[in-house]
Protein backbone atom coordinates (compact mmCIF):
# COMPACT_ATOMS: atom_id res chain seq x y z
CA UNK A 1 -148.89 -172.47 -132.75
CA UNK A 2 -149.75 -171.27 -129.58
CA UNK A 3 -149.56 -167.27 -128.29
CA UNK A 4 -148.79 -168.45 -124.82
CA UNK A 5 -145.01 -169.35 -123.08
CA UNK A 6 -144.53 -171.16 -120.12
CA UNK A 7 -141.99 -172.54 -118.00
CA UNK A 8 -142.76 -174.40 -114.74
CA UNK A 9 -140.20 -175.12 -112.60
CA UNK A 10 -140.50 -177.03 -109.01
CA UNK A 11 -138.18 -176.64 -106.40
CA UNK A 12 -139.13 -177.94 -102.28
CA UNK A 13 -142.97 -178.75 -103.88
CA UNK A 14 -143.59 -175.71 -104.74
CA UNK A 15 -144.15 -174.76 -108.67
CA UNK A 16 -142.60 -171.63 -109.89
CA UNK A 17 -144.84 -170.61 -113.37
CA UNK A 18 -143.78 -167.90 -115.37
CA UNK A 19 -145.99 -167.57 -118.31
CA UNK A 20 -146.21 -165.20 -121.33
CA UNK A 21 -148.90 -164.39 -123.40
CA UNK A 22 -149.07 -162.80 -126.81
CA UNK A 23 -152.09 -160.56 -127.29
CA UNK A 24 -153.11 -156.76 -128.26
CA UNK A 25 -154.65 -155.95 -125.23
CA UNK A 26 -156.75 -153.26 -126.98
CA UNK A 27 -158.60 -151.14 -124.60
CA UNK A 28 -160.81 -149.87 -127.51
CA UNK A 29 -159.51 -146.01 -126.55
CA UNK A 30 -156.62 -146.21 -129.25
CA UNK A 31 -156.84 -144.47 -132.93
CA UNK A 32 -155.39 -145.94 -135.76
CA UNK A 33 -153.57 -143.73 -138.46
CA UNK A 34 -156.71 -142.67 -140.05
CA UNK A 35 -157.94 -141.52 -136.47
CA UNK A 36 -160.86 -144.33 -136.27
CA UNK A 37 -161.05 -145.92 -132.81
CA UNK A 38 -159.50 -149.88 -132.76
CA UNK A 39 -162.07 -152.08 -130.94
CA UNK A 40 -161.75 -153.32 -127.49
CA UNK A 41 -159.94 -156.55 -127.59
CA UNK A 42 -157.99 -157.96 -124.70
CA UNK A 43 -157.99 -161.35 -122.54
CA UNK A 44 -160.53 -161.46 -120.12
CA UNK A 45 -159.93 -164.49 -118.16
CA UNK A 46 -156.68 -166.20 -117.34
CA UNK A 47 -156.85 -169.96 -115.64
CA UNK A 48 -154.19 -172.10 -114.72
CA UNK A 49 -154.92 -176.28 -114.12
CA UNK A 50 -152.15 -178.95 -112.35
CA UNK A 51 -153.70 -182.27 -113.48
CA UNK A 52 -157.11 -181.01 -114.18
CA UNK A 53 -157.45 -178.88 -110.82
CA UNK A 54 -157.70 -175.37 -110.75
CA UNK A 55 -154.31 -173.78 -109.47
CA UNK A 56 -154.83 -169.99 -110.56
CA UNK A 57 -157.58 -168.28 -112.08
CA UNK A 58 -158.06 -164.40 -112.53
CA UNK A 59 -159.39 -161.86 -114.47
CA UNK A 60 -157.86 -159.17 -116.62
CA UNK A 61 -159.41 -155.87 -118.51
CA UNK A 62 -158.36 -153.19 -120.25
CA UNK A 63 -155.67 -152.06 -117.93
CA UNK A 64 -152.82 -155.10 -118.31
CA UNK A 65 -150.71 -154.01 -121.20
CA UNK A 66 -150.10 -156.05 -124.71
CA UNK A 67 -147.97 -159.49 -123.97
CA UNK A 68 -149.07 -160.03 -121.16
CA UNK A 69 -146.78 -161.80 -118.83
CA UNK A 70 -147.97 -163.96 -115.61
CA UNK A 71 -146.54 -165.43 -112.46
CA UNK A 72 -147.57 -167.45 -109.37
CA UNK A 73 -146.61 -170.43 -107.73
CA UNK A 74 -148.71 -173.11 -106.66
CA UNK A 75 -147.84 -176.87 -104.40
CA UNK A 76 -146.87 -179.00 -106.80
CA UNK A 77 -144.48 -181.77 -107.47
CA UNK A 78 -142.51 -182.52 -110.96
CA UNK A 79 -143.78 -183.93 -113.45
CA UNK A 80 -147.07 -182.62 -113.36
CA UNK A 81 -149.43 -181.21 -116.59
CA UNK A 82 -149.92 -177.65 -116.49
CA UNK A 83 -151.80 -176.43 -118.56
CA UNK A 84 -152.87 -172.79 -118.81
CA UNK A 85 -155.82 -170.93 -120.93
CA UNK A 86 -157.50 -167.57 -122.00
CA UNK A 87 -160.37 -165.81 -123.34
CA UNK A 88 -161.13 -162.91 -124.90
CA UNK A 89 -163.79 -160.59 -124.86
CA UNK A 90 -164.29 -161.21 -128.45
CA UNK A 91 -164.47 -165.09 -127.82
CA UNK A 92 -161.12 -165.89 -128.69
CA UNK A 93 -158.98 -168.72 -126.56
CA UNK A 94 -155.94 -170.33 -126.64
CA UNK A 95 -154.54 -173.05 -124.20
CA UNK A 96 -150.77 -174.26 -123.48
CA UNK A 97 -149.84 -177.73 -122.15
CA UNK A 98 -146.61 -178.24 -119.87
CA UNK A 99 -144.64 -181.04 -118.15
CA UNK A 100 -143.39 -179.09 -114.72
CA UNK A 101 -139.44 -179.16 -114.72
């Protein structure tokens, strides 16, 4: 099962994406109960694709909180694939497939 939500709605050929994303975010500041510091772990790179071109791509670090949620809107048209990923800085990834609405 996927840790990312999206919905993708056109309206006028424009795509409105709303996207959420389930993830610690750990900035690697935090103690757990036992006052050790939890490792860094939190997405690093966010990209968005409409029919295999790039439609959003960005960056994140330690400073976008856990869940992170996402929005943009790109030209499109309906029934395109979207399909969004991320990575981790600990190598992690996960991808999401959508037909736009």
């Amino acid at each position: 099962m996927s840790s990312i939500r999206i919905k993708a709605k056109e309206r006028a050929g424009v795509v409105d994406v709303k996207a959420l994303m389930k993830h610690p975010m750990e900035t690697g500041l935090r103690k757990d109960k036992d006052g050790n510091k939890i490792p860094p772990h939190f997405i690093q790179e966010v990209v968005a694709e409409s029919n295999g071109a790039v439609v959003f791509s960005g960056s994140f670090n330690t400073s976008i909180s856990k869940d992170p949620y996402l929005s943009f809107q790109y030209g499109g048209k309906k029934g395109d694939k979207l399909t969004l990923s991320w990575t981790d800085n600990q190598g992690q990834k996960d991808a999401e497939t959508v037909d736009v609405g």
